[in-house]
N, C-alpha and C. Protein backbone atom coordinates (compact mmCIF):
# COMPACT_ATOMS: atom_id res chain seq x y z
N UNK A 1 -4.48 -4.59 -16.20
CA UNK A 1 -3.04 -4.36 -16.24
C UNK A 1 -2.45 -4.71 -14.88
N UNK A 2 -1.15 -5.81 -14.63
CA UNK A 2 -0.30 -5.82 -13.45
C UNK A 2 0.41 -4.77 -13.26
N UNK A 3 0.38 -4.60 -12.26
CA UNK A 3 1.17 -3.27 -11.40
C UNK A 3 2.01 -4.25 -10.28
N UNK A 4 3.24 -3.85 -9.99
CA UNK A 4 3.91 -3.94 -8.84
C UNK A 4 5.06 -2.96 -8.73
N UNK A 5 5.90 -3.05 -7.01
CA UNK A 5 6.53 -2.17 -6.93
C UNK A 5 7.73 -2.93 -6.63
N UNK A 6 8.45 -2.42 -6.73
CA UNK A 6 10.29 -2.74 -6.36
C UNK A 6 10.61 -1.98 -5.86
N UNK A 7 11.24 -2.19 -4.78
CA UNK A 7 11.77 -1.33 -3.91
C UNK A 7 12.80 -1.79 -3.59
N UNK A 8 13.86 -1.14 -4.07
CA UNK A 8 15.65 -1.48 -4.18
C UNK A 8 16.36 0.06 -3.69
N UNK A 9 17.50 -0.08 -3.31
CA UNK A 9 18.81 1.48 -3.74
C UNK A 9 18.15 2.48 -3.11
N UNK A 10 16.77 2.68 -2.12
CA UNK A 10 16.59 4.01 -1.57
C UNK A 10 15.16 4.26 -2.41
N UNK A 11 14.94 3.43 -4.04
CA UNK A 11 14.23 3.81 -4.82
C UNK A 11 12.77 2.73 -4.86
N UNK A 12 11.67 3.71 -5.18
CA UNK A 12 10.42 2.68 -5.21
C UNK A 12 9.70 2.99 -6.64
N UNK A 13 9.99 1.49 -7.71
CA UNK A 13 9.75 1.92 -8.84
C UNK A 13 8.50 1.04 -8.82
N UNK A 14 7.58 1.83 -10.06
CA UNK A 14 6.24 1.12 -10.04
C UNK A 14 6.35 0.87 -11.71
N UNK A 15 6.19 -0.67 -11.44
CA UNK A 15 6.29 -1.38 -12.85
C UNK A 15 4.83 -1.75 -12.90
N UNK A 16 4.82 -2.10 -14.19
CA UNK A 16 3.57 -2.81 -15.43
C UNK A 16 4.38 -3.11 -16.18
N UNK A 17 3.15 -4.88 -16.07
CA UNK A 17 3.43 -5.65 -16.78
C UNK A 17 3.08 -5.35 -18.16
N UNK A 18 3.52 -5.59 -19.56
CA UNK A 18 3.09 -5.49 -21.12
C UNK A 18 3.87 -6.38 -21.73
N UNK A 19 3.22 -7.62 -21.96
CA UNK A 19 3.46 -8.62 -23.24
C UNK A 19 4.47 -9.89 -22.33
N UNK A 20 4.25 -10.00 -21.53
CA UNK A 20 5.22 -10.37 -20.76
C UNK A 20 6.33 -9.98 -19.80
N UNK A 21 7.20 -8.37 -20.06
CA UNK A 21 7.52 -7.88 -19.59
C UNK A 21 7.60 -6.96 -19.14
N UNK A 22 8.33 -6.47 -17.56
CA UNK A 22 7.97 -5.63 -16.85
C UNK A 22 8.58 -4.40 -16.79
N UNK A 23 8.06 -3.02 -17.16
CA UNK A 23 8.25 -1.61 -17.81
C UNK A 23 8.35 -0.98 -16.49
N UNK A 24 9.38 -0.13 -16.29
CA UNK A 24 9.10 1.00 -15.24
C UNK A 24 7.91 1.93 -15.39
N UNK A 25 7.27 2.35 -14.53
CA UNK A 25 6.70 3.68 -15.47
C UNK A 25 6.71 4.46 -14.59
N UNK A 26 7.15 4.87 -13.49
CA UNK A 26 7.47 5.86 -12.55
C UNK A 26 8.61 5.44 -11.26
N UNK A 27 9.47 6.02 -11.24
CA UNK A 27 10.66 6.07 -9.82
C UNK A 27 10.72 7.29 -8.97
N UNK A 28 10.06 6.93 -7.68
CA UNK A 28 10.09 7.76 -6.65
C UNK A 28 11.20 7.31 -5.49
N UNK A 29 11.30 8.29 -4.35
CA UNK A 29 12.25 7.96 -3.56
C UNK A 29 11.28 6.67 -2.38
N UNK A 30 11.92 5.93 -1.94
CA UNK A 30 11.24 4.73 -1.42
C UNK A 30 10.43 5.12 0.44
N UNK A 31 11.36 6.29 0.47
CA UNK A 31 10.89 6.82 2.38
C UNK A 31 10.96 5.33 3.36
N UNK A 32 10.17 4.89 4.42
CA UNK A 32 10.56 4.39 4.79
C UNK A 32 9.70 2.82 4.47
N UNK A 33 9.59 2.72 3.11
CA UNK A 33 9.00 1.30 2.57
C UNK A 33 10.26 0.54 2.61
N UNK A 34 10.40 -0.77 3.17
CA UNK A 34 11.17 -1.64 2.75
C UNK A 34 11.49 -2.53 1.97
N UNK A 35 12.91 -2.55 1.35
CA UNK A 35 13.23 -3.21 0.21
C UNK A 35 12.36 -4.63 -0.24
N UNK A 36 12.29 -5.10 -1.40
CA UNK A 36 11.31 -5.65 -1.89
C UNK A 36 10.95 -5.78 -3.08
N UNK A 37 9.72 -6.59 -3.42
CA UNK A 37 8.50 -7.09 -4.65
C UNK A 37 7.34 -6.78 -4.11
N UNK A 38 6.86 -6.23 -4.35
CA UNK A 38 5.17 -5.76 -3.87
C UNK A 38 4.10 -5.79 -4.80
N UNK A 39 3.43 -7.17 -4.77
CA UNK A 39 2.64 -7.09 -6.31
C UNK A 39 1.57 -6.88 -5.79
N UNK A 40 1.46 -5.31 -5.96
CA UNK A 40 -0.01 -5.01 -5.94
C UNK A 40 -1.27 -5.41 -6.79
N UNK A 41 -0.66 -5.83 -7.60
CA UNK A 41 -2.22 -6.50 -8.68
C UNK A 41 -2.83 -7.67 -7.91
N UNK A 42 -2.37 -8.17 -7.23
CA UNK A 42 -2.88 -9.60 -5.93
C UNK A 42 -4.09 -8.46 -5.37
N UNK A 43 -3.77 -7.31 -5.19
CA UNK A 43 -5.06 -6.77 -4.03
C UNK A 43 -6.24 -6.98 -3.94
N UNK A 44 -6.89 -7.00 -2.71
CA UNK A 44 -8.36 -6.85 -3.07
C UNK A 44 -9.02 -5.80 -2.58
N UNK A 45 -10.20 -5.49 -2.36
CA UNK A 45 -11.29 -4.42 -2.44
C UNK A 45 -11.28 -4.41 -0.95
N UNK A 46 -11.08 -3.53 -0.08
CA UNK A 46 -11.14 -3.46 1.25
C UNK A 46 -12.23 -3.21 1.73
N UNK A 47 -12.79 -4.23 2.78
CA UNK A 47 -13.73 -4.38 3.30
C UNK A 47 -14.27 -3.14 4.49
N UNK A 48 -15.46 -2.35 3.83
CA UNK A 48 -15.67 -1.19 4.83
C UNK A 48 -16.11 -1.72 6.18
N UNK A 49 -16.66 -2.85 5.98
CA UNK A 49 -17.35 -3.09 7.76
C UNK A 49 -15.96 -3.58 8.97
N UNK A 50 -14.53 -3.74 8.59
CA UNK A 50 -14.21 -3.87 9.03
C UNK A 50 -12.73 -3.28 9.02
N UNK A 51 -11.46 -3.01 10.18
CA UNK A 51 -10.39 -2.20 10.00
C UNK A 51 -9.30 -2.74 9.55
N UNK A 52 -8.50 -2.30 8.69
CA UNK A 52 -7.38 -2.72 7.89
C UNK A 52 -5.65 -2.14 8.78
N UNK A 53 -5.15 -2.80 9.18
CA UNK A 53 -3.99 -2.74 10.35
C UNK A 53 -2.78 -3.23 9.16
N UNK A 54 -1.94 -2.12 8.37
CA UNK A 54 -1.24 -2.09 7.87
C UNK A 54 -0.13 -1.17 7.14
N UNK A 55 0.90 -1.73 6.91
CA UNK A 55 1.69 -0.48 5.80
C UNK A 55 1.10 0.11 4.40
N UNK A 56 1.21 1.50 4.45
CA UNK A 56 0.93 1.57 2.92
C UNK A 56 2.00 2.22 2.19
N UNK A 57 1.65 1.44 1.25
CA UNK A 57 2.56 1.15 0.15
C UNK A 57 2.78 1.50 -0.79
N UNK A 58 1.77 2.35 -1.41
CA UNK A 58 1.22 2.96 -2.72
C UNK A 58 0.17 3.45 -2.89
N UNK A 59 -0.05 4.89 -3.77
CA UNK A 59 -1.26 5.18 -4.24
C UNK A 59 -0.81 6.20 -5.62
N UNK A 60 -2.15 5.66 -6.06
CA UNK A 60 -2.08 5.63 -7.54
C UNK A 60 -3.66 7.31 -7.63
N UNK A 61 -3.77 7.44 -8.72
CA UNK A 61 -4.94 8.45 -8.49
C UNK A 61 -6.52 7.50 -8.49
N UNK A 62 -6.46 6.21 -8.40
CA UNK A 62 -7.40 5.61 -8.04
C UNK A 62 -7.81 4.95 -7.03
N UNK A 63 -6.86 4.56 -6.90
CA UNK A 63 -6.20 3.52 -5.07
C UNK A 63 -5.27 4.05 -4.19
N UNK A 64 -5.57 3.50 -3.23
CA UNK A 64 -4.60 3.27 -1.83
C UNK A 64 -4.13 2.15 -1.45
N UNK A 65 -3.22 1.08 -1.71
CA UNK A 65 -2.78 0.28 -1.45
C UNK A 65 -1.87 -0.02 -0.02
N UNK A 66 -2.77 -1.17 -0.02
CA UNK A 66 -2.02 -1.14 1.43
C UNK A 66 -1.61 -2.45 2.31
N UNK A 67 -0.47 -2.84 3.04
CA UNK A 67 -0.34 -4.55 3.00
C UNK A 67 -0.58 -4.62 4.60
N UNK A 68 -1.56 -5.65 4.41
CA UNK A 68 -2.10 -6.23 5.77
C UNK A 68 -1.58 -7.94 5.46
N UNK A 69 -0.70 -8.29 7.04
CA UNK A 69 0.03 -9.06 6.85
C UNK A 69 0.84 -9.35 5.74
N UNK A 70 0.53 -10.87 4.86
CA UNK A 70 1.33 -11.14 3.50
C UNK A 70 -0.07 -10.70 2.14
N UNK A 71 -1.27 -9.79 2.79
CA UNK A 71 -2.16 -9.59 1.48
C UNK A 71 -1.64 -8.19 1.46
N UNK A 72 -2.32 -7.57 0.33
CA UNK A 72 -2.31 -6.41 0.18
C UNK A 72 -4.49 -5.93 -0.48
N UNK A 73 -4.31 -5.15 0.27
CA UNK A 73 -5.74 -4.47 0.14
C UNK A 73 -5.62 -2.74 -0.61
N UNK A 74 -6.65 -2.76 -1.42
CA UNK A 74 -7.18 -1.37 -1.97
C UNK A 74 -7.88 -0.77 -1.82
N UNK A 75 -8.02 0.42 -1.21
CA UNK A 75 -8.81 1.48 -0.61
C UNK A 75 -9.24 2.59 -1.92
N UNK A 76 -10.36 2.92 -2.13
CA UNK A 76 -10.85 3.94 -2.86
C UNK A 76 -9.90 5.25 -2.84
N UNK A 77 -9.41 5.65 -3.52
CA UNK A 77 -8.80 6.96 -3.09
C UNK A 77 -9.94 8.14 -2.90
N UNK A 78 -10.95 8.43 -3.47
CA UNK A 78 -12.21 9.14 -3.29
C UNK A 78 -12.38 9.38 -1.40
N UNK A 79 -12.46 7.93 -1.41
CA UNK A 79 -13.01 7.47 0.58
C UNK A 79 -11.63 8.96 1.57
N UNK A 80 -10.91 9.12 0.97
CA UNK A 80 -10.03 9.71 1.84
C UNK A 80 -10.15 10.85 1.67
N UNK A 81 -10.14 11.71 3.07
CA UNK A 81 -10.15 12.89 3.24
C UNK A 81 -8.66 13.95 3.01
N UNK A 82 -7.87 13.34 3.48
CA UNK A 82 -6.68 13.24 3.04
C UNK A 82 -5.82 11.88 3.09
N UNK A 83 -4.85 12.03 2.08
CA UNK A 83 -4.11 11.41 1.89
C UNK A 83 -3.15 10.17 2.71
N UNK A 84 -3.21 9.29 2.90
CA UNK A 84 -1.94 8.65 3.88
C UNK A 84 -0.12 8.80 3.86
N UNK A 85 -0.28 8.78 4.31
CA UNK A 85 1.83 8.42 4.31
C UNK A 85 2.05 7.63 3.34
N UNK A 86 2.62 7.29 2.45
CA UNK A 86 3.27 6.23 2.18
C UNK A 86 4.74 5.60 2.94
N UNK A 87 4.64 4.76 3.47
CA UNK A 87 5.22 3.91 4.34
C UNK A 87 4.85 3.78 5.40
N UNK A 88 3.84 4.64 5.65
CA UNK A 88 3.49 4.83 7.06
C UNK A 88 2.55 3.46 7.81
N UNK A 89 2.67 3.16 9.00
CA UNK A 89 2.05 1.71 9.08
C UNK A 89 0.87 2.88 9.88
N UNK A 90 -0.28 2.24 9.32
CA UNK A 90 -1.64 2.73 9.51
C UNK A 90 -2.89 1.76 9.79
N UNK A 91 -3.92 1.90 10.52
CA UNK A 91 -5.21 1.35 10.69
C UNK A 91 -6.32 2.46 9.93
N UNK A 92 -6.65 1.36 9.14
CA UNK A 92 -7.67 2.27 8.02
C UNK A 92 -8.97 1.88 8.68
N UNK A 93 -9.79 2.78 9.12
CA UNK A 93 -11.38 1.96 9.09
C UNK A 93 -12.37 3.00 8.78
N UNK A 94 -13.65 2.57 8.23
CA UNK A 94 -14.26 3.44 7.74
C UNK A 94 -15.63 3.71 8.20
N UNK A 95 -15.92 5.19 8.89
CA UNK A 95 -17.02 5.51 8.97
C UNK A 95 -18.04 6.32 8.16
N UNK A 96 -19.20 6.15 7.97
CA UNK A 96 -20.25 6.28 7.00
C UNK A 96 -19.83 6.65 5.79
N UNK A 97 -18.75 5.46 4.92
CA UNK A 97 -18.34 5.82 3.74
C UNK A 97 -16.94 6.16 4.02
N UNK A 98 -16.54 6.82 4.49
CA UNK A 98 -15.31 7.65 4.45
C UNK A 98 -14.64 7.13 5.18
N UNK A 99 -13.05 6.86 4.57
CA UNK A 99 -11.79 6.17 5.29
C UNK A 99 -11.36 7.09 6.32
N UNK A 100 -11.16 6.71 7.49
CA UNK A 100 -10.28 7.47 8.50
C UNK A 100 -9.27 6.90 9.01
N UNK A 101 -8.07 7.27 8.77
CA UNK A 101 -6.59 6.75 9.13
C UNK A 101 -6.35 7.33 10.44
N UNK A 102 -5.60 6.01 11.08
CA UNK A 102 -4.90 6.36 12.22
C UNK A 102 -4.00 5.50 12.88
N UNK A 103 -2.78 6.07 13.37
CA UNK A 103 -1.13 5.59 13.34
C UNK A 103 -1.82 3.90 14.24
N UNK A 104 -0.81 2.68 13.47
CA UNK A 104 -1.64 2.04 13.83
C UNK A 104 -1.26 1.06 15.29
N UNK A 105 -1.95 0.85 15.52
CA UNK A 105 -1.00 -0.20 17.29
C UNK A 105 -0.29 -1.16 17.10
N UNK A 106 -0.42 -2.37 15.91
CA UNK A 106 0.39 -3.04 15.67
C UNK A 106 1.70 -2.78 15.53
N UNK A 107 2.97 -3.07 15.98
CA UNK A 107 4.34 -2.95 15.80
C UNK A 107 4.59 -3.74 14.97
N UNK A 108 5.49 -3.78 13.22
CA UNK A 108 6.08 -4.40 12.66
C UNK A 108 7.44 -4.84 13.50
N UNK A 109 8.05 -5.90 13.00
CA UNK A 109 9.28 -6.22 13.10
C UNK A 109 9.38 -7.31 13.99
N UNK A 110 10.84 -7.82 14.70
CA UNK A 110 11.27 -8.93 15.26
C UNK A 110 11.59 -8.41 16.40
N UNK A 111 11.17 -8.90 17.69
CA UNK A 111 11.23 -9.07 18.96
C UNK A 111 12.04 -9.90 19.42
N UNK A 112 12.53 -9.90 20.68
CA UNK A 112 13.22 -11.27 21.33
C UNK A 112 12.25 -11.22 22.22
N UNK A 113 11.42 -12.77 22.35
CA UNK A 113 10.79 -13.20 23.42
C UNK A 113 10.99 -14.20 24.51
């Protein structure tokens, strides 16, 4: 099943795809995710040997989704001890199994250089 999110009006709705078209099936308030298309069904399986430097974006009771650069990666929800932010820009990396989040060094956004 495709999953993505829209994020419009303050609001972050999580659609699926069925038969061609795309169904709401939950609207939460958006916090500080920015407006958007977020097709999380692109994700892939996040690599434990190495750290993931990104926003997250979503979690579902199976995943943690989360966008590094223009990909988006999925984290076990199990791996977490607790929970992440959603919107929160985070470095995920994982020791012996288990995800450990922490606020991450990269700065999003536009600079003047």
């Amino acid at each position: 099943m495709k999953q993505r999110l829209l994020v419009m009006n303050g609001q972050r709705l999580v659609q699926s795809e069925q038969g061609g078209q795309w169904n709401t099936d939950k609207v939460e308030k958006a916090g500080s995710v920015k407006p958007g298309i977020y097709n999380i069904y692109l994700s892939s399986q996040a690599d434990k040997a190495k750290a993931h430097d990104g926003l997250i974006v979503h979690a579902d009771k199976d995943h943690v989704y989360q966008q590094v650069g223009k990909n988006f990666v999925m984290h076990n929800r199990a791996d977490f001890d607790k929970l992440p932010e959603i919107g929160a820009n985070s470095s995920v990396k994982y020791d012996s199994g288990k995800a450990v989040v922490t606020p991450s060094s990269i700065k999003l956004g536009r600079g003047i250089s």
